[in-house]
PDB file of N, CA and C in Angstrom:
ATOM      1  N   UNK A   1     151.111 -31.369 118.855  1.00  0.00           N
ATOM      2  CA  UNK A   1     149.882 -30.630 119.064  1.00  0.00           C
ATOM      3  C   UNK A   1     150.231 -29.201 119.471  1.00  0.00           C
ATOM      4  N   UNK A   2     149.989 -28.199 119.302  1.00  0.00           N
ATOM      5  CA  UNK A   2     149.777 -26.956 119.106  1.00  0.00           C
ATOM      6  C   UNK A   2     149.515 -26.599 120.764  1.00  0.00           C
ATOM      7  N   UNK A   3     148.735 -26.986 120.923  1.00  0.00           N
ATOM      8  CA  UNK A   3     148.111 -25.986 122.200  1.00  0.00           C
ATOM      9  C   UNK A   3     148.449 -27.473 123.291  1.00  0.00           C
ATOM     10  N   UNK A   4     149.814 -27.951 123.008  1.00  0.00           N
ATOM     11  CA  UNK A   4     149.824 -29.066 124.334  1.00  0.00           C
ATOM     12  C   UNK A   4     150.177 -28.411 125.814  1.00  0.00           C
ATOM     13  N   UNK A   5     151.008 -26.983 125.714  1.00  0.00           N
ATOM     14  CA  UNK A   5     150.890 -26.232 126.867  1.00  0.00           C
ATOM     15  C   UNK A   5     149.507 -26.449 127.550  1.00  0.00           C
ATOM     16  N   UNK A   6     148.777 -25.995 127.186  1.00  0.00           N
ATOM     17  CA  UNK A   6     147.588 -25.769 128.129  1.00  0.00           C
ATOM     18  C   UNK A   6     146.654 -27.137 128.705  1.00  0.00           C
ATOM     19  N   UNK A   7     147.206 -28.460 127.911  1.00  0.00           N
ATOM     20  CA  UNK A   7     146.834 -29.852 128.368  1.00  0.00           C
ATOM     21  C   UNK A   7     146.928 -29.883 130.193  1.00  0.00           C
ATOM     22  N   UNK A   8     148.594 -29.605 130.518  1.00  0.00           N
ATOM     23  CA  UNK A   8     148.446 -29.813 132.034  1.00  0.00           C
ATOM     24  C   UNK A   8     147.473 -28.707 132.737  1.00  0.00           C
ATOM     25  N   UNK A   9     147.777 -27.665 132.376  1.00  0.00           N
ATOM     26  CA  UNK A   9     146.474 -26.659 133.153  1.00  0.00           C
ATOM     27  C   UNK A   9     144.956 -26.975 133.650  1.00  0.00           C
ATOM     28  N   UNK A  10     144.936 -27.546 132.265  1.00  0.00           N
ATOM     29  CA  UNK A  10     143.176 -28.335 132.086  1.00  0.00           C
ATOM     30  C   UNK A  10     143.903 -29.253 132.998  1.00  0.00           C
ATOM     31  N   UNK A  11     144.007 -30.242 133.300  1.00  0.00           N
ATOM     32  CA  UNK A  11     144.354 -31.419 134.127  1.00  0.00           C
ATOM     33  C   UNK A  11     144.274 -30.924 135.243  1.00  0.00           C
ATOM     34  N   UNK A  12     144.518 -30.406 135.121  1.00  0.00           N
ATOM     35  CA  UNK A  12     145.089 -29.562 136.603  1.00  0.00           C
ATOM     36  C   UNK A  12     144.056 -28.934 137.462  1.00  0.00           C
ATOM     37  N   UNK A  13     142.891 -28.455 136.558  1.00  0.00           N
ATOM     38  CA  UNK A  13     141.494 -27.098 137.144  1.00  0.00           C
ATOM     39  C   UNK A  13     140.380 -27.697 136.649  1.00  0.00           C
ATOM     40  N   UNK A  14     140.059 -28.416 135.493  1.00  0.00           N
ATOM     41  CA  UNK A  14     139.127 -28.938 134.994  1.00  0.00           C
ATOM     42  C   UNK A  14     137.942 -29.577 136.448  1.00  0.00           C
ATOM     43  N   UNK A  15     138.551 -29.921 137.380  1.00  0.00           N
ATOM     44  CA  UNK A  15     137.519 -30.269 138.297  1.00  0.00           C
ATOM     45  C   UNK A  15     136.771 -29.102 139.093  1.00  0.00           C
ATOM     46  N   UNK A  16     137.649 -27.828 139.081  1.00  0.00           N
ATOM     47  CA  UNK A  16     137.344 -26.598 139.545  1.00  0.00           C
ATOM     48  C   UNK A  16     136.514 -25.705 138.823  1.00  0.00           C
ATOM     49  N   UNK A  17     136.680 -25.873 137.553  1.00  0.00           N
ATOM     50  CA  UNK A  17     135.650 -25.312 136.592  1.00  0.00           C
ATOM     51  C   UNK A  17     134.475 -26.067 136.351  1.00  0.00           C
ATOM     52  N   UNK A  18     134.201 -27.512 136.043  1.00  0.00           N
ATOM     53  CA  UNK A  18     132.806 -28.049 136.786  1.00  0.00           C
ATOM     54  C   UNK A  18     132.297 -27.914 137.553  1.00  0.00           C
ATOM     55  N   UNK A  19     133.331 -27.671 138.647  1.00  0.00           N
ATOM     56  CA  UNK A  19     132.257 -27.478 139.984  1.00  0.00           C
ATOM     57  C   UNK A  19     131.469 -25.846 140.369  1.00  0.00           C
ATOM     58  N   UNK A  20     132.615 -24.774 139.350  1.00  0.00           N
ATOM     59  CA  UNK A  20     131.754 -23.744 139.346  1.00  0.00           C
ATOM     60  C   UNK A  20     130.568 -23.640 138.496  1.00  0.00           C
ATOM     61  N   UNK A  21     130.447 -24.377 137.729  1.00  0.00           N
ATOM     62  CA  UNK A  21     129.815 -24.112 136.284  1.00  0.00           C
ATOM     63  C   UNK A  21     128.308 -24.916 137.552  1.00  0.00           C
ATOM     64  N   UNK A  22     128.816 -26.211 138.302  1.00  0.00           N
ATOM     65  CA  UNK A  22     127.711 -26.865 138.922  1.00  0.00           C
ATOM     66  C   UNK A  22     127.060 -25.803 139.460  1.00  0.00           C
ATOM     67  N   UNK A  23     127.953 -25.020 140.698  1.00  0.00           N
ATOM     68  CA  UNK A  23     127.472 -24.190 141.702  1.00  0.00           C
ATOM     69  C   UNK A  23     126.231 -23.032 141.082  1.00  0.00           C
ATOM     70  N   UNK A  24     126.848 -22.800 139.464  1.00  0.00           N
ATOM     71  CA  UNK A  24     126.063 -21.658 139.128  1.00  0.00           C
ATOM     72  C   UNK A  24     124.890 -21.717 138.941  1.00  0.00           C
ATOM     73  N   UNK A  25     124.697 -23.388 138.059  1.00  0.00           N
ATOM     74  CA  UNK A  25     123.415 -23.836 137.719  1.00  0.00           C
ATOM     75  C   UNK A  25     122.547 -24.472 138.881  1.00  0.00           C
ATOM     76  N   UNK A  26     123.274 -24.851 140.097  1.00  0.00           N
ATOM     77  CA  UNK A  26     122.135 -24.727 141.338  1.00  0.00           C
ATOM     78  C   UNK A  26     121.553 -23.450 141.156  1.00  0.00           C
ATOM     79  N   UNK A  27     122.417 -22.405 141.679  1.00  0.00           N
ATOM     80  CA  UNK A  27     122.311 -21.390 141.989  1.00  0.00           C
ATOM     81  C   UNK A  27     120.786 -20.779 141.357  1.00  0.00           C
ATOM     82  N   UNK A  28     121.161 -20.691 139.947  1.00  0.00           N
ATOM     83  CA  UNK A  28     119.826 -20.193 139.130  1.00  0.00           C
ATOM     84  C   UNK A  28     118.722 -21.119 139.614  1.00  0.00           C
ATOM     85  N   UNK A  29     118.752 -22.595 139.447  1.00  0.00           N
ATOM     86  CA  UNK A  29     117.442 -23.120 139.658  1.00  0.00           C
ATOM     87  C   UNK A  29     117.210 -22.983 141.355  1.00  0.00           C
ATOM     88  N   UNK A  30     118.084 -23.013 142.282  1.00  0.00           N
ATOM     89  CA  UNK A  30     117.411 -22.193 143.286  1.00  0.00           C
ATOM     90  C   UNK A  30     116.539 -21.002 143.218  1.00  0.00           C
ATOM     91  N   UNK A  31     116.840 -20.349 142.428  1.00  0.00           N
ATOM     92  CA  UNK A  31     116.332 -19.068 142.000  1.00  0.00           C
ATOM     93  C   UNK A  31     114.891 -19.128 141.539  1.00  0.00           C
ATOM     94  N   UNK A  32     115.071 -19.677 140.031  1.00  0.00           N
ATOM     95  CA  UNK A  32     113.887 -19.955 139.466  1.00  0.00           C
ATOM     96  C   UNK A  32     112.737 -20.614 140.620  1.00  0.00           C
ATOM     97  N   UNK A  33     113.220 -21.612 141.286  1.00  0.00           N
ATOM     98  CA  UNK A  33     111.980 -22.593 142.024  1.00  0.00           C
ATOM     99  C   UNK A  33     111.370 -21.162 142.970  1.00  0.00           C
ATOM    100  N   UNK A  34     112.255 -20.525 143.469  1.00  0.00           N
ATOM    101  CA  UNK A  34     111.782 -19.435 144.714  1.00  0.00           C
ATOM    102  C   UNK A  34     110.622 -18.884 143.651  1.00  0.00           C
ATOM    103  N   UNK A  35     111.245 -18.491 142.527  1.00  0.00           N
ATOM    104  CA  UNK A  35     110.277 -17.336 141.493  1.00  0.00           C
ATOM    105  C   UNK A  35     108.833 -17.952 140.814  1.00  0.00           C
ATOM    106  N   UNK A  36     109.147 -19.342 140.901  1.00  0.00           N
ATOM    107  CA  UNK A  36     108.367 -20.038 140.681  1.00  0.00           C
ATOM    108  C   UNK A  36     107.451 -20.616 141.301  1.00  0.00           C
ATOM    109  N   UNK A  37     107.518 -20.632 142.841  1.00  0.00           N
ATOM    110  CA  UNK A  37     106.703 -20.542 143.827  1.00  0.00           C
ATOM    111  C   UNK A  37     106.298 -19.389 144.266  1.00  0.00           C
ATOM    112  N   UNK A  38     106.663 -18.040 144.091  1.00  0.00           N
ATOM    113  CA  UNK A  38     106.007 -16.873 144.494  1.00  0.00           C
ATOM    114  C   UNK A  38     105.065 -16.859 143.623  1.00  0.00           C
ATOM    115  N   UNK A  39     105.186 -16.980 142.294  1.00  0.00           N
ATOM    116  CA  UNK A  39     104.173 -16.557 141.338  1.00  0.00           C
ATOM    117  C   UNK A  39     103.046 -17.334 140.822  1.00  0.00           C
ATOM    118  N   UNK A  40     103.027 -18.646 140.946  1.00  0.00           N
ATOM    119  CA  UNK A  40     102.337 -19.411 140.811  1.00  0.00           C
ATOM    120  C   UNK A  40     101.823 -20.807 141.686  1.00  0.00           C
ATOM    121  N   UNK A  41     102.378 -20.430 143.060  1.00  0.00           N
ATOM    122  CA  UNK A  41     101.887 -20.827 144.062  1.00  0.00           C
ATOM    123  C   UNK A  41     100.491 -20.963 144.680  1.00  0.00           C
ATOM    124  N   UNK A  42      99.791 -21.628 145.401  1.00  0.00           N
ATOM    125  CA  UNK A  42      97.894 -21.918 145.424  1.00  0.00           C
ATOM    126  C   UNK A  42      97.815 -20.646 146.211  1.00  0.00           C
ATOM    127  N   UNK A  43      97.044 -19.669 146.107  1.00  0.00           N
ATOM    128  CA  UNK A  43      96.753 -18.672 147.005  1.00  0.00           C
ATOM    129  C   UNK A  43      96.484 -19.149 148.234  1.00  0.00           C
ATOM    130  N   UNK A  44      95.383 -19.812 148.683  1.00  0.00           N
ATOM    131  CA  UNK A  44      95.013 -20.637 149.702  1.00  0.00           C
ATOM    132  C   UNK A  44      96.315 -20.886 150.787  1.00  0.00           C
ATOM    133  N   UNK A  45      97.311 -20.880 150.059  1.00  0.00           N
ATOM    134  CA  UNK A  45      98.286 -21.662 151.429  1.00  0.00           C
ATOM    135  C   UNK A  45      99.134 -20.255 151.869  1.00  0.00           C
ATOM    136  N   UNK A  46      99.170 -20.553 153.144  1.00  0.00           N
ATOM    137  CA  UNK A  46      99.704 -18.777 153.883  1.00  0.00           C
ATOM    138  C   UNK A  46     101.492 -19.243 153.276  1.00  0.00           C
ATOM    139  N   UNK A  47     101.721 -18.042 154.044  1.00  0.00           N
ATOM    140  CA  UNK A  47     103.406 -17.604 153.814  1.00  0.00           C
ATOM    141  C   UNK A  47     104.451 -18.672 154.320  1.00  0.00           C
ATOM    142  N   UNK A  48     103.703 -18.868 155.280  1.00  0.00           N
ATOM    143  CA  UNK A  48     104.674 -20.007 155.764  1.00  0.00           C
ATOM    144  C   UNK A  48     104.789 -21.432 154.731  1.00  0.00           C
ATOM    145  N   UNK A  49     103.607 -21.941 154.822  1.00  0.00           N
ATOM    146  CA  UNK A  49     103.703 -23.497 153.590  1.00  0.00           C
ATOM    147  C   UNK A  49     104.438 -22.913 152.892  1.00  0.00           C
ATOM    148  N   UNK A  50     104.238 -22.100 151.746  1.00  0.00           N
ATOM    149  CA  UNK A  50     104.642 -21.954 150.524  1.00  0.00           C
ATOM    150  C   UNK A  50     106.350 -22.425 150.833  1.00  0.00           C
ATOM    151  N   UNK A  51     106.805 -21.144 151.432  1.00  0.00           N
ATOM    152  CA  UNK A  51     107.896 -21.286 152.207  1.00  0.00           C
ATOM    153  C   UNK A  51     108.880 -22.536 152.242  1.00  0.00           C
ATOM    154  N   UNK A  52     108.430 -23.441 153.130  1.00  0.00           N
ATOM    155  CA  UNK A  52     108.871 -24.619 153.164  1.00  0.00           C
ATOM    156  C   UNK A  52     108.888 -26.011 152.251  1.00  0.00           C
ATOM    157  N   UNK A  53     108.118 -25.609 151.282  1.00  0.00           N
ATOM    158  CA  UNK A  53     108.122 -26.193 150.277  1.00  0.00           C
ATOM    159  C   UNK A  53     109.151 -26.420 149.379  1.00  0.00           C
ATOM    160  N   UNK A  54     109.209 -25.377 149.753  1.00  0.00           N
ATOM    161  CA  UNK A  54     110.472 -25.087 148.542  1.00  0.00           C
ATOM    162  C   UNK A  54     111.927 -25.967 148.956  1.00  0.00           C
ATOM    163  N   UNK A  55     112.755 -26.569 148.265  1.00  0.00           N
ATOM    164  CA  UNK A  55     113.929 -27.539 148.795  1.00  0.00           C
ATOM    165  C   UNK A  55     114.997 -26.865 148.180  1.00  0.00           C
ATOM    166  N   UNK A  56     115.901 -26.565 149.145  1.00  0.00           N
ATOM    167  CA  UNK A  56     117.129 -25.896 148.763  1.00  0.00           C
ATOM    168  C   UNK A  56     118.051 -27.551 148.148  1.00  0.00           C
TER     169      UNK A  56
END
């Protein structure tokens, strides 16, 4: 195989690169839910509810 160099590397980080790839895609949908509760949140409920609603 051609590219068997880079087999142990992957072996080696492959759990480190999932877990960034995880961290990132929290990251955004943390994001989105915040953006998604500012903007389309019930007017009716003050600053605070909204707030806590939200689940990190």
């Amino acid at each position: 195989m051609r590219d068997d160099f880079h087999s142990q590397a992957w072996a080696d980080h492959h759990g480190d690169l999932t877990s960034a790839i995880n961290k990132a895609f929290r990251g955004f949908m943390v994001g989105f839910e915040r953006l998604n509760a500012l903007q389309f949140d019930a007017p009716w409920r003050s600053g605070t509810q909204a707030k806590t609603s939200i689940k990190h």
